[in-house]
Protein backbone atom coordinates (compact mmCIF):
# COMPACT_ATOMS: atom_id res chain seq x y z
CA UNK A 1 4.21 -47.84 122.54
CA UNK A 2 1.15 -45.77 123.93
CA UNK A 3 0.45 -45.99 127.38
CA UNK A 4 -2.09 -44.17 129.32
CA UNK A 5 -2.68 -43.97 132.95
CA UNK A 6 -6.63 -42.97 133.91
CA UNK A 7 -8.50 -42.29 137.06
CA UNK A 8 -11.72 -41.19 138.07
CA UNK A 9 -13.97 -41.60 140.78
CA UNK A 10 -16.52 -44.52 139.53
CA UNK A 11 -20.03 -43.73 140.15
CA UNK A 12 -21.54 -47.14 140.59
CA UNK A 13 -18.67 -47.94 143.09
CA UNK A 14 -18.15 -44.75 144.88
CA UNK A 15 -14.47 -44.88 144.94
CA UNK A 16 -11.45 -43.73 143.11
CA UNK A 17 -10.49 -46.64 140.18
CA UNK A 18 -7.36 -46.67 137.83
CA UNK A 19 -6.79 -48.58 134.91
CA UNK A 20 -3.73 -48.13 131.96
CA UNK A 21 -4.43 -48.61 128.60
CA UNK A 22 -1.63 -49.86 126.29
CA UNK A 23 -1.83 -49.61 122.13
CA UNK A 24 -3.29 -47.12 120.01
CA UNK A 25 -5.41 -49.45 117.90
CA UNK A 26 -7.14 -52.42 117.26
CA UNK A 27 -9.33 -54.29 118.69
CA UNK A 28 -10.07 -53.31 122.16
CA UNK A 29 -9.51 -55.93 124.74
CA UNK A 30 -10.52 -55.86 128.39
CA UNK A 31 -7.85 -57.27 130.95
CA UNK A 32 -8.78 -58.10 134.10
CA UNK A 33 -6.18 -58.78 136.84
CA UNK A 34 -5.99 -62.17 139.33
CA UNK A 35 -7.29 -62.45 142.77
CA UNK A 36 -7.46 -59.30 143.97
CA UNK A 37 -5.09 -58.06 141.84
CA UNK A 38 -4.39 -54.59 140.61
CA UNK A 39 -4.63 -52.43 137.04
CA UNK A 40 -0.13 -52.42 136.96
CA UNK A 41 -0.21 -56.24 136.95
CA UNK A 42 0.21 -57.23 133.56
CA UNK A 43 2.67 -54.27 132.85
CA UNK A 44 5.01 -55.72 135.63
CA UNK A 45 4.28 -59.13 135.39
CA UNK A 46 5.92 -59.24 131.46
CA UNK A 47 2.46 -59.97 129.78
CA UNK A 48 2.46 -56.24 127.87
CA UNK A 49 5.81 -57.11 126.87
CA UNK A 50 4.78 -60.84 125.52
CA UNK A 51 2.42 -58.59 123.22
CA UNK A 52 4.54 -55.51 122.07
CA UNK A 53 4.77 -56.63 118.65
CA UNK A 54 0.76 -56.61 118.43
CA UNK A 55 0.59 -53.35 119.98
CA UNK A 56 2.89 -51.52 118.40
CA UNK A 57 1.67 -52.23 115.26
CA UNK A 58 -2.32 -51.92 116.35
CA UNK A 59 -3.75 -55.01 115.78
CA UNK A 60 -5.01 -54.85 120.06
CA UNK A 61 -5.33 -52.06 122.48
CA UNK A 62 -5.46 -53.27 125.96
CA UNK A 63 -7.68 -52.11 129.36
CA UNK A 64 -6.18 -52.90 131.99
CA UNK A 65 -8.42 -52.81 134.83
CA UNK A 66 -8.61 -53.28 138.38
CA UNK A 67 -10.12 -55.26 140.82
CA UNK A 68 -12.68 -54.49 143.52
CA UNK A 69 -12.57 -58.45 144.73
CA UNK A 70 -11.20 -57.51 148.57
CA UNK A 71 -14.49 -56.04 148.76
CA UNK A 72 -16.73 -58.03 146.81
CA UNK A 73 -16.36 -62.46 147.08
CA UNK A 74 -13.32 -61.78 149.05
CA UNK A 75 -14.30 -60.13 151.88
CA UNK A 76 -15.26 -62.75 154.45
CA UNK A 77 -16.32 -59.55 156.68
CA UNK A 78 -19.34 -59.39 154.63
CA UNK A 79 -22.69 -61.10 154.00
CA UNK A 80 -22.41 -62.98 150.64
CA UNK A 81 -25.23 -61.37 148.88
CA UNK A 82 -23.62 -57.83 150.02
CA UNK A 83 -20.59 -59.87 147.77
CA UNK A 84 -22.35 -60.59 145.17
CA UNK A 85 -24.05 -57.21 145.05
CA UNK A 86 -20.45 -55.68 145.04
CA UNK A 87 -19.41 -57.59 141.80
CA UNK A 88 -22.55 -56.30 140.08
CA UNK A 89 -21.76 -52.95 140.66
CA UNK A 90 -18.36 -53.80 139.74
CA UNK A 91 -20.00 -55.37 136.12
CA UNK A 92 -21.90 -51.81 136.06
CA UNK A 93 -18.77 -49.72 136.73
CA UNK A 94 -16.99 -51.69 133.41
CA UNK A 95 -19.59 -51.67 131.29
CA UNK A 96 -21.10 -47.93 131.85
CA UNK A 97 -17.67 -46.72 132.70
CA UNK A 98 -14.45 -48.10 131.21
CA UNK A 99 -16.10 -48.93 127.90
CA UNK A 100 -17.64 -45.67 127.03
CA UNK A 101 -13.87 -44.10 127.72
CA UNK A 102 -12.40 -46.80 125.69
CA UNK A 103 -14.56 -45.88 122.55
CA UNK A 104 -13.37 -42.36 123.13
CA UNK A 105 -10.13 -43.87 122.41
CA UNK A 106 -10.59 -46.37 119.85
CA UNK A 107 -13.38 -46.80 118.10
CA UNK A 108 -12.75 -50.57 116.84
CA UNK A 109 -16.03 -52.46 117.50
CA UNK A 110 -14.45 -55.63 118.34
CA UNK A 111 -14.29 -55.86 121.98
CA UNK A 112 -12.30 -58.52 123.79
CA UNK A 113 -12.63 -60.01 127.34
CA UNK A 114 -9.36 -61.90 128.70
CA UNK A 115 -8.02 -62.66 132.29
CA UNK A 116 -6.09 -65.23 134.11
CA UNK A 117 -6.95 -67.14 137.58
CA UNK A 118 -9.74 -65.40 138.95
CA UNK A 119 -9.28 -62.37 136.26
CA UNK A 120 -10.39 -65.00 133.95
CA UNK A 121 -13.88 -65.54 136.15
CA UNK A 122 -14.55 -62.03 135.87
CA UNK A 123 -13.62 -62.31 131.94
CA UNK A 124 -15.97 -64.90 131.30
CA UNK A 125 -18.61 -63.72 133.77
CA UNK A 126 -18.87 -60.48 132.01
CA UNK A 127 -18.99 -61.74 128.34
CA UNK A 128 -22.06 -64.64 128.75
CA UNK A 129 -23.75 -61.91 131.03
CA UNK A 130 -23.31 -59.43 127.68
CA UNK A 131 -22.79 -61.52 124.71
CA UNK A 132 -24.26 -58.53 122.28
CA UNK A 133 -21.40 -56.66 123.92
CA UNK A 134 -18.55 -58.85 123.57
CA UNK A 135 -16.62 -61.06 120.51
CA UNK A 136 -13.79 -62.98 121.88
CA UNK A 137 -13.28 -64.04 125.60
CA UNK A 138 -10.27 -65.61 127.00
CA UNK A 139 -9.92 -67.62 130.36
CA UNK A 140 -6.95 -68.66 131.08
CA UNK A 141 -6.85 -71.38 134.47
CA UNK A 142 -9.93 -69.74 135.71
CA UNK A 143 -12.06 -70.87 138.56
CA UNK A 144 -16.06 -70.37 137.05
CA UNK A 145 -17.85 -71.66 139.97
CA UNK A 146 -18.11 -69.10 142.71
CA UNK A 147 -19.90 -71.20 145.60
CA UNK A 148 -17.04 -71.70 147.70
CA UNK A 149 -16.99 -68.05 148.37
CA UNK A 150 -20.69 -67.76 149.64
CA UNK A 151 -20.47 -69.37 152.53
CA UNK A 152 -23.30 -72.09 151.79
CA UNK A 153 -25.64 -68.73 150.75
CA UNK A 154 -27.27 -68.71 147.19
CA UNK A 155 -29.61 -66.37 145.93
CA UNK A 156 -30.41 -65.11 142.22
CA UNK A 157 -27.88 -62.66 142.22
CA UNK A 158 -25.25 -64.84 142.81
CA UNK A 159 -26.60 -67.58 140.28
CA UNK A 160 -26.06 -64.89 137.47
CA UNK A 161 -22.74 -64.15 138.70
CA UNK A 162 -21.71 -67.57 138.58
CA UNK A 163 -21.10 -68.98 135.45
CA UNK A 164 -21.75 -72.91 135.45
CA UNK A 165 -24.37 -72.50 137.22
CA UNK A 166 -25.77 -69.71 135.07
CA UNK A 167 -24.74 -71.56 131.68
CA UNK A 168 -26.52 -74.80 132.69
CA UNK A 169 -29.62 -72.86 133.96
CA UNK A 170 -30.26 -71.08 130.99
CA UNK A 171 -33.45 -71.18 129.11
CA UNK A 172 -34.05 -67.76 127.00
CA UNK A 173 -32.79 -68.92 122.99
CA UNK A 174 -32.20 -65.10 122.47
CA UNK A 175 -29.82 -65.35 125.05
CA UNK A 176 -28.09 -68.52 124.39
CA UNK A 177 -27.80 -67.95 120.30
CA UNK A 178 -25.83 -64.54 121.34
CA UNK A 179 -23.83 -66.54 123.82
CA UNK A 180 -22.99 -68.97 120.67
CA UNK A 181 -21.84 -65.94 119.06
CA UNK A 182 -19.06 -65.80 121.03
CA UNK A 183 -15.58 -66.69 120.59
CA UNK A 184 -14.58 -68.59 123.62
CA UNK A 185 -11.60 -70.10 124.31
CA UNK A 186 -11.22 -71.55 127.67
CA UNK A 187 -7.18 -72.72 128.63
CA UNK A 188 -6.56 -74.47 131.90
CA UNK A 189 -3.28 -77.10 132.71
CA UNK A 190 -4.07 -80.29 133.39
CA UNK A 191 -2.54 -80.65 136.80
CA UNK A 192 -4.11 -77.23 137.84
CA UNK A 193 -6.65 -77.70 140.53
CA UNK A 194 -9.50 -76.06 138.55
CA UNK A 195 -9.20 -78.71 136.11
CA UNK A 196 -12.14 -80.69 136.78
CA UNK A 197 -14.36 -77.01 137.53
CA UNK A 198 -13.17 -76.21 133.64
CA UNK A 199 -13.78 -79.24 132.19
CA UNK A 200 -17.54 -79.20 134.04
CA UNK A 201 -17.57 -75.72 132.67
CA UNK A 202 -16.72 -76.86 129.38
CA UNK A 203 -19.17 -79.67 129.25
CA UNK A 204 -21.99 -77.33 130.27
CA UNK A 205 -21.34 -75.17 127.31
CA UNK A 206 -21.53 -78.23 124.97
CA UNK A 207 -24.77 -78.99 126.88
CA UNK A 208 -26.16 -75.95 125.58
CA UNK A 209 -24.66 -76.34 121.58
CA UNK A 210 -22.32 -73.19 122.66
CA UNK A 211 -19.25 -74.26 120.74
CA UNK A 212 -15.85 -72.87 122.40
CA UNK A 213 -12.39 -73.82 122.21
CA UNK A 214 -11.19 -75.68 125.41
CA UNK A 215 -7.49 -76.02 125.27
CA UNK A 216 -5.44 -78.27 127.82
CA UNK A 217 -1.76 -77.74 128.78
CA UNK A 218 0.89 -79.97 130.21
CA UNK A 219 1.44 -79.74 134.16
CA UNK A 220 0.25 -76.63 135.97
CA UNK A 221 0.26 -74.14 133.98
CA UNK A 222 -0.70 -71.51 136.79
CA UNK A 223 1.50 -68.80 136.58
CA UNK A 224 2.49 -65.66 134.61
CA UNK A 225 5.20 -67.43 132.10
CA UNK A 226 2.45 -69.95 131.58
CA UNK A 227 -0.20 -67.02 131.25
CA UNK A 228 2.19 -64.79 128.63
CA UNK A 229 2.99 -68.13 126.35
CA UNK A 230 -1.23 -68.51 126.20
CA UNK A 231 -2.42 -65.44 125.74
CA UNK A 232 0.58 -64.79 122.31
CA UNK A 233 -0.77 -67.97 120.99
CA UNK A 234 -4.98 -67.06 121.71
CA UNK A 235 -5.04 -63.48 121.16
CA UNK A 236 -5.54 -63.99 117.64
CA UNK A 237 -8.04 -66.69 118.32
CA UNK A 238 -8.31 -70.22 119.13
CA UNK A 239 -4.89 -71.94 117.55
């Protein structure tokens, strides 16, 4: 199997960042880590493993990317607007940055977004924010209300970062009909305690005729043997 290993020094966050790319081909597919997790994650958590067969024979080539969230709606030392200004330029870094390299490498236009826990925030976050971008996104038990991390603080930014808020606030049809565009598919357990946040989530996407797959498994369902049975059986779309 190809694997890559890349760093640079991002421009929009003014720091060294890493990511690995697995696969030669297919379509491309973003991967972003869990809370504050890092661009090795999926490698040594089994998940590029769970998906060998659909690497080696090029149907995906995965990004695997990593996080800036100890400095963005993590860090408590902060102001939250300085946190929410730190995920847009995180937003900025993956868009102007990883996916230019990755169409060096591959130039498959179908672009996926996927993550798990909070990865699958930023997955989501990133694909309604860009829906001309994106063609599949995959959250798997994801948390996609970011208030409790701004400290009672809410500004404009942080609406657009925050995606139940931003879904059930939107207004511009150009916007919305790409959103409906999109291949969502949203997977949370049913004893996971974001299950109520994704089924709100999921109701506000209804609200606006975006049709998405919401997909509820038995008990917890919060953890990587969870995460690598969901994301063989979504990959290829909603199952």
């Amino acid at each position: 199997m190809n694997r890559e290993y890349h760093k640079w020094r991002s421009t929009r966050l003014e720091r060294e960042m890493e990511l690995l790319v697995f696969g030669h081909a297919g379509a491309r597919v973003l991967v972003f880590p869990t809370s504050m997790g890092r661009f090795y994650d999926w490698e040594n958590r089994g998940m590029i493993a769970t998906l060998g067969e659909q690497l080696e024979r090029g149907w995906i080539q995965l990004y695997c990317l990593d996080s800036v969230d100890g400095e963005s709606w993590y860090n408590e030392a902060i102001h939250p607007s300085e946190r929410a200004r730190r995920q847009v330029q995180y937003e900025q870094y993956v868009i102007n940055e990883v996916l230019p390299l990755s169409r060096t490498r591959n130039e498959n236009p179908f672009l996926m977004a996927v993550g798990a826990s909070f990865g699958a925030y930023h997955a989501v976050n990133i694909a309604i924010r860009n829906p001309a971008v994106f063609n599949r996104v995959i959250g798997m038990s994801g948390l996609y209300d970011i208030r409790r991390f701004c400290d009672g603080y809410y500004t404009e930014t942080i609406h657009s970062n925050n995606p139940i808020e931003y879904v059930r606030g939107l207004q511009d049809s150009h916007q919305l009909e790409m959103i409906r565009r999109l291949d969502m598919i949203i997977v949370i357990g049913a004893e996971d305690p974001n299950f109520e946040n994704n089924r709100e989530f999921s109701q506000s996407l209804w609200d606006k005729d975006i049709w998405h797959a919401f997909r509820v498994w038995d008990g917890w369902a919060h953890d990587w043997p969870w995460w690598q049975k969901m994301i063989l059986r979504y990959i290829g779309g909603h199952d």
